[in-house]
PDBML (XML) file of the C-alpha atoms, coordinates in Angstrom:
<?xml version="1.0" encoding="UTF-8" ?>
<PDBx:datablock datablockName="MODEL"
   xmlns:PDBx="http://pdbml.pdb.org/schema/pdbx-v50.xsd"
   xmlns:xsi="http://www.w3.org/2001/XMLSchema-instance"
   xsi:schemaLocation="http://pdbml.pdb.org/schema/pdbx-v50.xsd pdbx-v50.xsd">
   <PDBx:atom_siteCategory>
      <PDBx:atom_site id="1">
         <PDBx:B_iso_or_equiv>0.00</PDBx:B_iso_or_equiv>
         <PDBx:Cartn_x>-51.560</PDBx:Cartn_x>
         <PDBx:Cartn_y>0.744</PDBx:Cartn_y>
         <PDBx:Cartn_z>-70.031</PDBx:Cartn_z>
         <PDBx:auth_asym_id>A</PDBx:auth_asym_id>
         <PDBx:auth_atom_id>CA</PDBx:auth_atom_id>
         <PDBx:auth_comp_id>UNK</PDBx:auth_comp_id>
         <PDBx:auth_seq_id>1</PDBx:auth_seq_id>
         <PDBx:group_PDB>ATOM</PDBx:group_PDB>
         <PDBx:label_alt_id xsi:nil="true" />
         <PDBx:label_asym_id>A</PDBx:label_asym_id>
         <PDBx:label_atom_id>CA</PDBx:label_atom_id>
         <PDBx:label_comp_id>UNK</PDBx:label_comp_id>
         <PDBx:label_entity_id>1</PDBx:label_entity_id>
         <PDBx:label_seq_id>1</PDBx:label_seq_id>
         <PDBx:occupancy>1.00</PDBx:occupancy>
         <PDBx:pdbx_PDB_model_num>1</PDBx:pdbx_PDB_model_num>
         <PDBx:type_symbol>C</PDBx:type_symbol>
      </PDBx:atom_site>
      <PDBx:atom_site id="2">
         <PDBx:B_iso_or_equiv>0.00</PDBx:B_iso_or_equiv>
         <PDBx:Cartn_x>-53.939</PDBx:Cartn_x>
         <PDBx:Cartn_y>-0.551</PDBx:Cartn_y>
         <PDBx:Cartn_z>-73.139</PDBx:Cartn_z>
         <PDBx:auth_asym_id>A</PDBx:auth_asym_id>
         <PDBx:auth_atom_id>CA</PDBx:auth_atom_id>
         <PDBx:auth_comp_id>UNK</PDBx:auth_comp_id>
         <PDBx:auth_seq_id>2</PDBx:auth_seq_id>
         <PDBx:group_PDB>ATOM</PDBx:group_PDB>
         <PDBx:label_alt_id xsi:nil="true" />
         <PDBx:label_asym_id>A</PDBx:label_asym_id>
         <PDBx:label_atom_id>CA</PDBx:label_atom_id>
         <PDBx:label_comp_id>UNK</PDBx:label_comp_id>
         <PDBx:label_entity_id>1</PDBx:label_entity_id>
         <PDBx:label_seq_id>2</PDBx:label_seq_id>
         <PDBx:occupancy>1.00</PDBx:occupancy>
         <PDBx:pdbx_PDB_model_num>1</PDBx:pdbx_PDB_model_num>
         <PDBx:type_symbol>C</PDBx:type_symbol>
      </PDBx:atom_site>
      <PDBx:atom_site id="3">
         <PDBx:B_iso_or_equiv>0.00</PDBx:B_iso_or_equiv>
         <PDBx:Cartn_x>-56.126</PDBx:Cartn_x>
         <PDBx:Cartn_y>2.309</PDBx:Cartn_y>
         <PDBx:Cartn_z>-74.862</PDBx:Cartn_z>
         <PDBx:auth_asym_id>A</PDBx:auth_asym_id>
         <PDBx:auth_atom_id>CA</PDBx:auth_atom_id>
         <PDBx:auth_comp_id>UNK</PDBx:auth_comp_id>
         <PDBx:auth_seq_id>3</PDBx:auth_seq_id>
         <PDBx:group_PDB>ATOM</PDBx:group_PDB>
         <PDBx:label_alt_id xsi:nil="true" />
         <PDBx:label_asym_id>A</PDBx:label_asym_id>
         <PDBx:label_atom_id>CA</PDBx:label_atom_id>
         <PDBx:label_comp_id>UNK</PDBx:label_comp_id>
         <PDBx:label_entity_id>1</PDBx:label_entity_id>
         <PDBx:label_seq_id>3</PDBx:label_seq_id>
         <PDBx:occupancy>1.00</PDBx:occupancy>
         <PDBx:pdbx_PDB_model_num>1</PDBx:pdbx_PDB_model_num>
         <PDBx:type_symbol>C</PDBx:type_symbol>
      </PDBx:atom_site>
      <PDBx:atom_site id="4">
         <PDBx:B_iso_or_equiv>0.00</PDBx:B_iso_or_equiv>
         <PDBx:Cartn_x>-58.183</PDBx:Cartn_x>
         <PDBx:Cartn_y>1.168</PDBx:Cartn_y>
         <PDBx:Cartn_z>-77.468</PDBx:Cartn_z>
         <PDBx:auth_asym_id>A</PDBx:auth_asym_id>
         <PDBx:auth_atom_id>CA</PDBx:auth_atom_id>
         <PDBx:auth_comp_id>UNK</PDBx:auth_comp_id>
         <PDBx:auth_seq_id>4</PDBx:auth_seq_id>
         <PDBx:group_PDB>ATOM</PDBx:group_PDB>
         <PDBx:label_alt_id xsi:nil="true" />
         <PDBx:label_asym_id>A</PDBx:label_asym_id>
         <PDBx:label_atom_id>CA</PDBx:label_atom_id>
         <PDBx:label_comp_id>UNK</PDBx:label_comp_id>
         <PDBx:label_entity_id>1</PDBx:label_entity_id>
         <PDBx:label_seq_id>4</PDBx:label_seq_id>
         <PDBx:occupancy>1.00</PDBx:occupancy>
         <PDBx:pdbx_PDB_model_num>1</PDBx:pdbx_PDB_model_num>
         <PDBx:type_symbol>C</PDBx:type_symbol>
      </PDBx:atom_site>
      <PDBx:atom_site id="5">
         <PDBx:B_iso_or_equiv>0.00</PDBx:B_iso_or_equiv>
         <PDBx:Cartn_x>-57.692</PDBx:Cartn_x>
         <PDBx:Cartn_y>3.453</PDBx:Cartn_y>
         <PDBx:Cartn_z>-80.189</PDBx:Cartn_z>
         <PDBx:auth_asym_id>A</PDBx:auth_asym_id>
         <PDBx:auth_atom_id>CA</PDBx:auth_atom_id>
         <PDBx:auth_comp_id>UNK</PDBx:auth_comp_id>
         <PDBx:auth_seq_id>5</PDBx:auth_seq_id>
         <PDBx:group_PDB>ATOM</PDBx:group_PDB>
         <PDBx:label_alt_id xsi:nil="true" />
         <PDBx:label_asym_id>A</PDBx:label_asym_id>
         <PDBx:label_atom_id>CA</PDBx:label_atom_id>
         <PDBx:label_comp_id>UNK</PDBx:label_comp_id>
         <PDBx:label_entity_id>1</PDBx:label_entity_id>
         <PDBx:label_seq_id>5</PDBx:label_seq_id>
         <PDBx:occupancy>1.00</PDBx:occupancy>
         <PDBx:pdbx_PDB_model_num>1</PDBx:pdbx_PDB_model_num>
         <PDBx:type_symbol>C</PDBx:type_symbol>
      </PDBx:atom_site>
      <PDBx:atom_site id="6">
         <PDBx:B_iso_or_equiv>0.00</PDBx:B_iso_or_equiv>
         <PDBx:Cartn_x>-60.185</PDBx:Cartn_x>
         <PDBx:Cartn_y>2.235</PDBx:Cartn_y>
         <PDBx:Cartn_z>-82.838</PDBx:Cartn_z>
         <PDBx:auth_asym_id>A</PDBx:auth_asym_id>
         <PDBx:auth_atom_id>CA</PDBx:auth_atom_id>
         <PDBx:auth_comp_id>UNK</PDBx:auth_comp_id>
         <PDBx:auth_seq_id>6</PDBx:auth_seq_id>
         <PDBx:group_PDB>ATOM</PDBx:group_PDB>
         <PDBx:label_alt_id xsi:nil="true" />
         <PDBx:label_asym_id>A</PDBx:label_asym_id>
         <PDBx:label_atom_id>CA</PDBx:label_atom_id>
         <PDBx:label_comp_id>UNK</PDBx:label_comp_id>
         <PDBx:label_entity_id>1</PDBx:label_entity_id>
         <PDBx:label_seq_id>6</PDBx:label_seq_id>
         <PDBx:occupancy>1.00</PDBx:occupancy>
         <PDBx:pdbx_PDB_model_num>1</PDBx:pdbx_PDB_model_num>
         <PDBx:type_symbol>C</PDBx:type_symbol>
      </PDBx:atom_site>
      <PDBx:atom_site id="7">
         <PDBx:B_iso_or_equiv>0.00</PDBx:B_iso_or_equiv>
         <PDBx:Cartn_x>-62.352</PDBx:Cartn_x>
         <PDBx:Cartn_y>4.340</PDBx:Cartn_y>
         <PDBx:Cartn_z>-82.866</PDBx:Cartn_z>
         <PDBx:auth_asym_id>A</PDBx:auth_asym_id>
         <PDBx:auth_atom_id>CA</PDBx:auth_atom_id>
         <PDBx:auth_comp_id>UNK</PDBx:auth_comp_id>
         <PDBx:auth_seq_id>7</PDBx:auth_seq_id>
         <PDBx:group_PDB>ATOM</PDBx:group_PDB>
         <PDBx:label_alt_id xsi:nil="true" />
         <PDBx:label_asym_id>A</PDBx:label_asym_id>
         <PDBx:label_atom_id>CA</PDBx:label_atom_id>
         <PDBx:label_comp_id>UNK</PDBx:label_comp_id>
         <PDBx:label_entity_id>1</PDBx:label_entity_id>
         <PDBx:label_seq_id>7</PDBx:label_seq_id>
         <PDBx:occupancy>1.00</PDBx:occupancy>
         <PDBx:pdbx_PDB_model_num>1</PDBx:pdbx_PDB_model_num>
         <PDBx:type_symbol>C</PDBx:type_symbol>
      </PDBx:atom_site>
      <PDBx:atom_site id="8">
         <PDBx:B_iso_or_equiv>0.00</PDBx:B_iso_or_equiv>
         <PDBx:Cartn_x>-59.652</PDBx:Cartn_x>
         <PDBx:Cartn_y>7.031</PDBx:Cartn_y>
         <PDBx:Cartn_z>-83.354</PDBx:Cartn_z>
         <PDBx:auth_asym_id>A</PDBx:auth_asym_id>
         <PDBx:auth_atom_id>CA</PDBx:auth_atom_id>
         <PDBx:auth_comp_id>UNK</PDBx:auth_comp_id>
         <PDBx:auth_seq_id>8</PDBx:auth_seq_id>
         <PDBx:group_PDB>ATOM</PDBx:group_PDB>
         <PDBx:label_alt_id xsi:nil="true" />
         <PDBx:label_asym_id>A</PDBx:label_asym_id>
         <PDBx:label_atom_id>CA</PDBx:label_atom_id>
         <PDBx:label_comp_id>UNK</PDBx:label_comp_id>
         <PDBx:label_entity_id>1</PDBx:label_entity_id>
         <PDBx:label_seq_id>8</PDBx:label_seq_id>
         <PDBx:occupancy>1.00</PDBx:occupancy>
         <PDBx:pdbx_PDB_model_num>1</PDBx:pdbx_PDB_model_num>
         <PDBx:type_symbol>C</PDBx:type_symbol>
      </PDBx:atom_site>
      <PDBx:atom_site id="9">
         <PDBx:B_iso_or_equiv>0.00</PDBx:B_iso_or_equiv>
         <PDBx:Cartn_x>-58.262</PDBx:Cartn_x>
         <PDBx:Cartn_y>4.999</PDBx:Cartn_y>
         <PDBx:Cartn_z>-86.115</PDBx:Cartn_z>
         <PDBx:auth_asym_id>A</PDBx:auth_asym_id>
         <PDBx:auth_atom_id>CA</PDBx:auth_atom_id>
         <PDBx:auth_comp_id>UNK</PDBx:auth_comp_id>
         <PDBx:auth_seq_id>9</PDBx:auth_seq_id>
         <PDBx:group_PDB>ATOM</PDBx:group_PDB>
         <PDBx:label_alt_id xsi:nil="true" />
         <PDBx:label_asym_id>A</PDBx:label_asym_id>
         <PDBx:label_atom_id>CA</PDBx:label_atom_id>
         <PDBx:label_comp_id>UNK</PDBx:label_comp_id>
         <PDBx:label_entity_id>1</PDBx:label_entity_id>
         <PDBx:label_seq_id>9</PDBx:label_seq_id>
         <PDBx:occupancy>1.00</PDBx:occupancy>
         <PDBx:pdbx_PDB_model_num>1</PDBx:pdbx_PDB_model_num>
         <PDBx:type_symbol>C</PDBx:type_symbol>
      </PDBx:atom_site>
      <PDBx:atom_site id="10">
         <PDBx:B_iso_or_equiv>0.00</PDBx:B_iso_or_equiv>
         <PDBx:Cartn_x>-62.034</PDBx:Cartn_x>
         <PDBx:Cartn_y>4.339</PDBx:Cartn_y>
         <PDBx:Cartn_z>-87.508</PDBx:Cartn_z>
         <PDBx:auth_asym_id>A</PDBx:auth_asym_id>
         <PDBx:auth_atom_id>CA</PDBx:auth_atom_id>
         <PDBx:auth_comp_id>UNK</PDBx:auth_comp_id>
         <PDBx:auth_seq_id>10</PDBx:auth_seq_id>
         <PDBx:group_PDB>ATOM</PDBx:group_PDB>
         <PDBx:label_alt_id xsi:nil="true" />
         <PDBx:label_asym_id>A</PDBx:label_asym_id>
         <PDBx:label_atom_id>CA</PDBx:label_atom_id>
         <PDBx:label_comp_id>UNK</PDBx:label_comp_id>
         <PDBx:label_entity_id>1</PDBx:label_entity_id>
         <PDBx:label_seq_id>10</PDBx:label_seq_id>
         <PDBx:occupancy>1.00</PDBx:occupancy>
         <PDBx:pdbx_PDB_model_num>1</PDBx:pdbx_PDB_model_num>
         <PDBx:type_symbol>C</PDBx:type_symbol>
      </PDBx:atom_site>
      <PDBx:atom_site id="11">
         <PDBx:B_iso_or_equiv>0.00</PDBx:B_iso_or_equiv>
         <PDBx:Cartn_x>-62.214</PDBx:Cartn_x>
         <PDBx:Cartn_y>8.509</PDBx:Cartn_y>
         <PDBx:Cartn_z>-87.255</PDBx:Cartn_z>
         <PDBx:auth_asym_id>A</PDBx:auth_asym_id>
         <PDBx:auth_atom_id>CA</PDBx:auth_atom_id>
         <PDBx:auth_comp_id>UNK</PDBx:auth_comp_id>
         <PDBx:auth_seq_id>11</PDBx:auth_seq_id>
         <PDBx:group_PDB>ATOM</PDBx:group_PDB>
         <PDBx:label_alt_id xsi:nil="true" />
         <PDBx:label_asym_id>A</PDBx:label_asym_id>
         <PDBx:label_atom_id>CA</PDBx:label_atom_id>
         <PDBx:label_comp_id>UNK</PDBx:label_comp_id>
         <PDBx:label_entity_id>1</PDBx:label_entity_id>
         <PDBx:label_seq_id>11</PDBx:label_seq_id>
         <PDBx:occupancy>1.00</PDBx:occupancy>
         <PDBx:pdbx_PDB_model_num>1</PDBx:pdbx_PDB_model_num>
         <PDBx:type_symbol>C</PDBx:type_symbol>
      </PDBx:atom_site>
      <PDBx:atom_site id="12">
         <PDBx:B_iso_or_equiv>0.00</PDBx:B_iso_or_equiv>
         <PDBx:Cartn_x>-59.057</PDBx:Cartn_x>
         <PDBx:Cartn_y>8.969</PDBx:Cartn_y>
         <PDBx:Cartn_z>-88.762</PDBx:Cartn_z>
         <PDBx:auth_asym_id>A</PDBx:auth_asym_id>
         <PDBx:auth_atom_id>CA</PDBx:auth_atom_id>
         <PDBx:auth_comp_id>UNK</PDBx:auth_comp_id>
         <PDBx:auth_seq_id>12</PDBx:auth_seq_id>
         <PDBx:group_PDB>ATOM</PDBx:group_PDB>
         <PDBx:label_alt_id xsi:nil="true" />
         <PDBx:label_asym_id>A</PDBx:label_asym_id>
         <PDBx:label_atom_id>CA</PDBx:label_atom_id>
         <PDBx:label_comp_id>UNK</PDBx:label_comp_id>
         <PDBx:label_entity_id>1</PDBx:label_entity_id>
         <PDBx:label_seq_id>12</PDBx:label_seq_id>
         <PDBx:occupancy>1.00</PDBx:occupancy>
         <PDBx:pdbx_PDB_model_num>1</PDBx:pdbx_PDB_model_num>
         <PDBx:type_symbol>C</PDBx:type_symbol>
      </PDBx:atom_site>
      <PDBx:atom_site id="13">
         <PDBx:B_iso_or_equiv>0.00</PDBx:B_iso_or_equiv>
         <PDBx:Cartn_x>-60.177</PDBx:Cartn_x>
         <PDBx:Cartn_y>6.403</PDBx:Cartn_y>
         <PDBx:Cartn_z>-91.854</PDBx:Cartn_z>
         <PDBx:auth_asym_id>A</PDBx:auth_asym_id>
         <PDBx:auth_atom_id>CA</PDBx:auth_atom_id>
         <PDBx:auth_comp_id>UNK</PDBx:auth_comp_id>
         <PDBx:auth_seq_id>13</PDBx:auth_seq_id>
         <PDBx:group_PDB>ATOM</PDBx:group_PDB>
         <PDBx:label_alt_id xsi:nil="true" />
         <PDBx:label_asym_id>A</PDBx:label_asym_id>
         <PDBx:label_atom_id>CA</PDBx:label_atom_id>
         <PDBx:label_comp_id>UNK</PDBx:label_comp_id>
         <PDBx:label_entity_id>1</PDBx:label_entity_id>
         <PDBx:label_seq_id>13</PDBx:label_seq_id>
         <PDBx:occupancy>1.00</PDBx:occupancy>
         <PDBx:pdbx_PDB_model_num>1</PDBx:pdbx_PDB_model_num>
         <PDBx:type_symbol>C</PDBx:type_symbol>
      </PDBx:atom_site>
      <PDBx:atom_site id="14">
         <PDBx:B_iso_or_equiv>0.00</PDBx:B_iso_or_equiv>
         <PDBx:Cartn_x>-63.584</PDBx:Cartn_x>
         <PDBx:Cartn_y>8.572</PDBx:Cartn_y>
         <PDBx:Cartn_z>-91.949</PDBx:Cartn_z>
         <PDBx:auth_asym_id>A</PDBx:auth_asym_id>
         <PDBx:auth_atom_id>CA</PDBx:auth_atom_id>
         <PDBx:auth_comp_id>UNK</PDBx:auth_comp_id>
         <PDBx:auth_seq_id>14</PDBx:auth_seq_id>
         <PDBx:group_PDB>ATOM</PDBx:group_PDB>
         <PDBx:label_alt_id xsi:nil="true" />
         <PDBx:label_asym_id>A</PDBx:label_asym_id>
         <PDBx:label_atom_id>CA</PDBx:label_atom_id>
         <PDBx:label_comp_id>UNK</PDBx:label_comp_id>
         <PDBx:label_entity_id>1</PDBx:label_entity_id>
         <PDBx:label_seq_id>14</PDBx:label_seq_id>
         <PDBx:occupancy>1.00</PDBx:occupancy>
         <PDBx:pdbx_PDB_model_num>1</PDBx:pdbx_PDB_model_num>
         <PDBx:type_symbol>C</PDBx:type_symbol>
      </PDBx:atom_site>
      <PDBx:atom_site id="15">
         <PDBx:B_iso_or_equiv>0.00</PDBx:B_iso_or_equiv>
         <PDBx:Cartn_x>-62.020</PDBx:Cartn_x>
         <PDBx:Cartn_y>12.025</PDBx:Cartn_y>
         <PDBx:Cartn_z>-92.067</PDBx:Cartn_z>
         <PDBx:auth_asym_id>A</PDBx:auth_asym_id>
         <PDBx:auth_atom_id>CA</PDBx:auth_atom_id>
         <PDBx:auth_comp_id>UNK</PDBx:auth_comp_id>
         <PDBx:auth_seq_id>15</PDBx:auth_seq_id>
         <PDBx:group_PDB>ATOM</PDBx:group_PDB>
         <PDBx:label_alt_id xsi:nil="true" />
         <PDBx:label_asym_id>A</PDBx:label_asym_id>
         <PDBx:label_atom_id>CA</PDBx:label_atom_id>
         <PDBx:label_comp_id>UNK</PDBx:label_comp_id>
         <PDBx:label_entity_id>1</PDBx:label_entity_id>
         <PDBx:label_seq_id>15</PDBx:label_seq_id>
         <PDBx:occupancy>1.00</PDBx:occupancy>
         <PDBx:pdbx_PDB_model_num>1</PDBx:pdbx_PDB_model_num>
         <PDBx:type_symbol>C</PDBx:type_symbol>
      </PDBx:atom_site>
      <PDBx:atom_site id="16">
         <PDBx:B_iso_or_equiv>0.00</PDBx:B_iso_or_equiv>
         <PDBx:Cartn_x>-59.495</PDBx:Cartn_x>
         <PDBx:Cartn_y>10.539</PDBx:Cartn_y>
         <PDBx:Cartn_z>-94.718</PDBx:Cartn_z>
         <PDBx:auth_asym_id>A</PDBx:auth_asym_id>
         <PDBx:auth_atom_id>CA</PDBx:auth_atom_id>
         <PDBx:auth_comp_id>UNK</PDBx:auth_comp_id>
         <PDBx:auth_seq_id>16</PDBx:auth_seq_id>
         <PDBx:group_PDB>ATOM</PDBx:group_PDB>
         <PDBx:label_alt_id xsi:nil="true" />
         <PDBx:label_asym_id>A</PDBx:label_asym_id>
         <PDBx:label_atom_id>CA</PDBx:label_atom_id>
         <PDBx:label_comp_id>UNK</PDBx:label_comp_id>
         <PDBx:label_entity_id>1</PDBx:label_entity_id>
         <PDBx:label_seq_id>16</PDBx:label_seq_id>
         <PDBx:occupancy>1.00</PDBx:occupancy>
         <PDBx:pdbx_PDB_model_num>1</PDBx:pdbx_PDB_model_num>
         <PDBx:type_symbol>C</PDBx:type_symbol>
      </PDBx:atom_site>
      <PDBx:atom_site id="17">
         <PDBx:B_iso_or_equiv>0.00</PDBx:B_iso_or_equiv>
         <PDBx:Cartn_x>-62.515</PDBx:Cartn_x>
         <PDBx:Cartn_y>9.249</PDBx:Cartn_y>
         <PDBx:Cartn_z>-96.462</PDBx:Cartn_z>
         <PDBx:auth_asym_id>A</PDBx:auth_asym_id>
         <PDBx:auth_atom_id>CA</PDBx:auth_atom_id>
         <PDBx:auth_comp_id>UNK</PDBx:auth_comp_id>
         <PDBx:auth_seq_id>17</PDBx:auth_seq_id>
         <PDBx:group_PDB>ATOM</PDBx:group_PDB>
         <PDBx:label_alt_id xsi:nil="true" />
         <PDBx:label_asym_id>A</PDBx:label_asym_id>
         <PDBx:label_atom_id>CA</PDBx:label_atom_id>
         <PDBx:label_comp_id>UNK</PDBx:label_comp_id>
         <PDBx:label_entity_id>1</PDBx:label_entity_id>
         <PDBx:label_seq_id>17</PDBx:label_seq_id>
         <PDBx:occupancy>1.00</PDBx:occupancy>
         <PDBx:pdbx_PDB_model_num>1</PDBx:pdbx_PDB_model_num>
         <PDBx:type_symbol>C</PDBx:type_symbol>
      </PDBx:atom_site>
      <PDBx:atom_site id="18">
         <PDBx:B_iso_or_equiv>0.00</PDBx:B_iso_or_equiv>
         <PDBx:Cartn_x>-64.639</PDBx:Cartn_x>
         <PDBx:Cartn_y>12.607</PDBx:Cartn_y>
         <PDBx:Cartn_z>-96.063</PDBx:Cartn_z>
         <PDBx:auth_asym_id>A</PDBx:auth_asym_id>
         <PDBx:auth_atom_id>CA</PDBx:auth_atom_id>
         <PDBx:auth_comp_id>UNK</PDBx:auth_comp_id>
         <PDBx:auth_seq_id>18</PDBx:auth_seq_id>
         <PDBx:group_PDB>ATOM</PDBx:group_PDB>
         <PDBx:label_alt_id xsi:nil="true" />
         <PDBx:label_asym_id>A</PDBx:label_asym_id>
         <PDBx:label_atom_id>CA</PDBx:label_atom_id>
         <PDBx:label_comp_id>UNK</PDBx:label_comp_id>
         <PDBx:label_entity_id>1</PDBx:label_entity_id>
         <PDBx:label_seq_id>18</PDBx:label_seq_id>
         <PDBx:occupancy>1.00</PDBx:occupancy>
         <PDBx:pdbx_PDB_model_num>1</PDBx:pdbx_PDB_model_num>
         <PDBx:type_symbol>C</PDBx:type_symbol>
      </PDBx:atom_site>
      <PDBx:atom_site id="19">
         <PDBx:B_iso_or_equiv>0.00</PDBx:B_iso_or_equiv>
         <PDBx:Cartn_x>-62.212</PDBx:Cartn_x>
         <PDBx:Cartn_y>14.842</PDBx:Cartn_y>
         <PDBx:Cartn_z>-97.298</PDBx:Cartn_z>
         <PDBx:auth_asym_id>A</PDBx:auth_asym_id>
         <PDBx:auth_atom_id>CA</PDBx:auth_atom_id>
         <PDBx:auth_comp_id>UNK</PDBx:auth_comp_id>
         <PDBx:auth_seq_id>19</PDBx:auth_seq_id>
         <PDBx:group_PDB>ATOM</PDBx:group_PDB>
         <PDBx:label_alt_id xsi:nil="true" />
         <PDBx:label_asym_id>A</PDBx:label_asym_id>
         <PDBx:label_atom_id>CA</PDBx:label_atom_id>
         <PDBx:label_comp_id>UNK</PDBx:label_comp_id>
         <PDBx:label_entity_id>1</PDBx:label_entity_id>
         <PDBx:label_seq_id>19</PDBx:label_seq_id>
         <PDBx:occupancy>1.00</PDBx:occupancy>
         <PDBx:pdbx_PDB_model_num>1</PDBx:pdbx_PDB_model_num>
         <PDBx:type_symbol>C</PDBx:type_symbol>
      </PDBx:atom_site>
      <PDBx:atom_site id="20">
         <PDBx:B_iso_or_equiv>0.00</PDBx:B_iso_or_equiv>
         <PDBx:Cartn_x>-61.625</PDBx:Cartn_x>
         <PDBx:Cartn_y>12.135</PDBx:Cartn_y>
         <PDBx:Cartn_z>-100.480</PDBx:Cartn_z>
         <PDBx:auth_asym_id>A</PDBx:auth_asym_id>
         <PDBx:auth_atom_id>CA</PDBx:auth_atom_id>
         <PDBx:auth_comp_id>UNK</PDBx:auth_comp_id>
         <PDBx:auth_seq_id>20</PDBx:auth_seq_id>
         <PDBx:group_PDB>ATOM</PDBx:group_PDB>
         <PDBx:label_alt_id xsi:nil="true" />
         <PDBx:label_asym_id>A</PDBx:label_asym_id>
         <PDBx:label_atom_id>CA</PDBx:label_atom_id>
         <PDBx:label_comp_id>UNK</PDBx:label_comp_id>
         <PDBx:label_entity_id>1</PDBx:label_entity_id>
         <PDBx:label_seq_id>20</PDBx:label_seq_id>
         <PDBx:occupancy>1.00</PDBx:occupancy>
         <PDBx:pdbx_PDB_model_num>1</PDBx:pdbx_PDB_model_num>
         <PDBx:type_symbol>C</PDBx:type_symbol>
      </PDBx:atom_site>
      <PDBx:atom_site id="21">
         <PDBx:B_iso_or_equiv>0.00</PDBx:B_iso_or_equiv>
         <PDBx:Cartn_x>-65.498</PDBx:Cartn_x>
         <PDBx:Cartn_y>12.767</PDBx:Cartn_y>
         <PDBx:Cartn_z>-100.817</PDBx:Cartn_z>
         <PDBx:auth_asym_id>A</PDBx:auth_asym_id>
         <PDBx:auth_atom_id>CA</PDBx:auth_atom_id>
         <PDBx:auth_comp_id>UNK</PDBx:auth_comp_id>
         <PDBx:auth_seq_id>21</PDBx:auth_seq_id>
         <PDBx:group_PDB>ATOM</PDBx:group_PDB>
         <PDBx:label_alt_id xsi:nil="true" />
         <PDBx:label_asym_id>A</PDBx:label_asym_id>
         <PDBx:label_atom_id>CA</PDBx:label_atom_id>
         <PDBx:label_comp_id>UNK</PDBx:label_comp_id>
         <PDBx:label_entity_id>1</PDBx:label_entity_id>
         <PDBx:label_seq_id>21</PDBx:label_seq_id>
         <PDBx:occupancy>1.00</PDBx:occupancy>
         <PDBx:pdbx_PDB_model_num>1</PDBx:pdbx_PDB_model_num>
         <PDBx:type_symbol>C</PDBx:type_symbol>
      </PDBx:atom_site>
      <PDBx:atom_site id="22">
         <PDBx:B_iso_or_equiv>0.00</PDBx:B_iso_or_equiv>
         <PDBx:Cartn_x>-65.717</PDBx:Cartn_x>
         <PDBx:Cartn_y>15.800</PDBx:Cartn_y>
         <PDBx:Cartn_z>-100.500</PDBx:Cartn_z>
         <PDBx:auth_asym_id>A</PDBx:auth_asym_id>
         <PDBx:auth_atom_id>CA</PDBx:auth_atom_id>
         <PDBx:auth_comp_id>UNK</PDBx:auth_comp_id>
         <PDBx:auth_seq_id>22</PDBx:auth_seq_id>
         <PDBx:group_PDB>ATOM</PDBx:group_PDB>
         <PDBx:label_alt_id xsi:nil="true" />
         <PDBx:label_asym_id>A</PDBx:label_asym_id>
         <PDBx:label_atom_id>CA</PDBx:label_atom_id>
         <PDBx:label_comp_id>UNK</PDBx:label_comp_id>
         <PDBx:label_entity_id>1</PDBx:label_entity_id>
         <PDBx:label_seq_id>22</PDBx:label_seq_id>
         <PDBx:occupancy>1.00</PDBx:occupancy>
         <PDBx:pdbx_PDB_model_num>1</PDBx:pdbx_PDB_model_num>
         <PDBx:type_symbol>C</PDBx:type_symbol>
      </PDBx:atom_site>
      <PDBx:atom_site id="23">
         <PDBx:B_iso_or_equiv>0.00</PDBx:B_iso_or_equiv>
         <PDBx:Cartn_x>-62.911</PDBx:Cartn_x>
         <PDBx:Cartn_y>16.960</PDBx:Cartn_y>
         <PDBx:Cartn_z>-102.838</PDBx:Cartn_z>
         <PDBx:auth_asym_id>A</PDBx:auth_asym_id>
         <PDBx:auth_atom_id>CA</PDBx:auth_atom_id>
         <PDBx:auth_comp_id>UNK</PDBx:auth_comp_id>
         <PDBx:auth_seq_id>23</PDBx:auth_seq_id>
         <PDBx:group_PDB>ATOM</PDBx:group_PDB>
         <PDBx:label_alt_id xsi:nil="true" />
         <PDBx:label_asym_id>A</PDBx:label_asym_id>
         <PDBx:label_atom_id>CA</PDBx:label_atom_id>
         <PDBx:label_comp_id>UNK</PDBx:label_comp_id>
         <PDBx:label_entity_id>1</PDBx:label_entity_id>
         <PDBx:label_seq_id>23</PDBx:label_seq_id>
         <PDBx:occupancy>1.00</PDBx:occupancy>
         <PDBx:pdbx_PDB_model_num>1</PDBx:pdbx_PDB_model_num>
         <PDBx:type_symbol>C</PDBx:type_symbol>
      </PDBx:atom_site>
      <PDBx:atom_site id="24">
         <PDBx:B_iso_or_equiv>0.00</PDBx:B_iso_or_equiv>
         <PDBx:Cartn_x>-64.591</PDBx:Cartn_x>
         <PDBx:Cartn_y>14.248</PDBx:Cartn_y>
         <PDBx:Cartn_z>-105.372</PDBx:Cartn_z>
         <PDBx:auth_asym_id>A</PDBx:auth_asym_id>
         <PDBx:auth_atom_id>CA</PDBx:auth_atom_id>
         <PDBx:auth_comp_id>UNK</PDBx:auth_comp_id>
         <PDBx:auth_seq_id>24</PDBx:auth_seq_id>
         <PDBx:group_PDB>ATOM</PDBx:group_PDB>
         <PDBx:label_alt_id xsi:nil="true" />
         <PDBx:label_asym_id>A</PDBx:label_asym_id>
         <PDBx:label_atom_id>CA</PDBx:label_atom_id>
         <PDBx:label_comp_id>UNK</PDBx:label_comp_id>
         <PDBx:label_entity_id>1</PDBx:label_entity_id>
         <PDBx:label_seq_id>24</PDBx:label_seq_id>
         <PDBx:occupancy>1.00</PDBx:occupancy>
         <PDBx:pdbx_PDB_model_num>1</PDBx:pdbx_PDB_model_num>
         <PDBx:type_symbol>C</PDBx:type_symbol>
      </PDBx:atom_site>
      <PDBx:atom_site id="25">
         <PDBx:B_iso_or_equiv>0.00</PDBx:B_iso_or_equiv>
         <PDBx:Cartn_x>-67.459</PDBx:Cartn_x>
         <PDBx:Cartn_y>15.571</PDBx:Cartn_y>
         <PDBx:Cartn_z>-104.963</PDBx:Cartn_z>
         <PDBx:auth_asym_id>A</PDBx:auth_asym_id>
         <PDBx:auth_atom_id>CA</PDBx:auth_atom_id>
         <PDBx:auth_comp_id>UNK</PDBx:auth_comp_id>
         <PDBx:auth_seq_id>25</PDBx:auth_seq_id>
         <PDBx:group_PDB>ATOM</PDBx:group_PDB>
         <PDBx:label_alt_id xsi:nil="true" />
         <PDBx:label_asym_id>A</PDBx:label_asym_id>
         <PDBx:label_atom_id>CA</PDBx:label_atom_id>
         <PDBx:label_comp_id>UNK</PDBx:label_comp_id>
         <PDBx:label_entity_id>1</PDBx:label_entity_id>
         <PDBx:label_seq_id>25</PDBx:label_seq_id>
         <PDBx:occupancy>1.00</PDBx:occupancy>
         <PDBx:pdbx_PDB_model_num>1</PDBx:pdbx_PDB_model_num>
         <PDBx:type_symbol>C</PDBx:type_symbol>
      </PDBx:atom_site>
   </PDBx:atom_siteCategory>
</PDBx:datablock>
């Protein structure tokens, strides 16, 4: 069974990324 999980991995980069930006900003 193959699930392509990189989108979830993109998402989990983004929110990583938002909260960095948001607590920067």
């Amino acid at each position: 069974v193959i699930h392509d999980i990189t989108a979830v991995r993109r998402l989990e980069r983004m929110r990583s990324e938002f909260v960095a930006n948001v607590s920067h900003e």
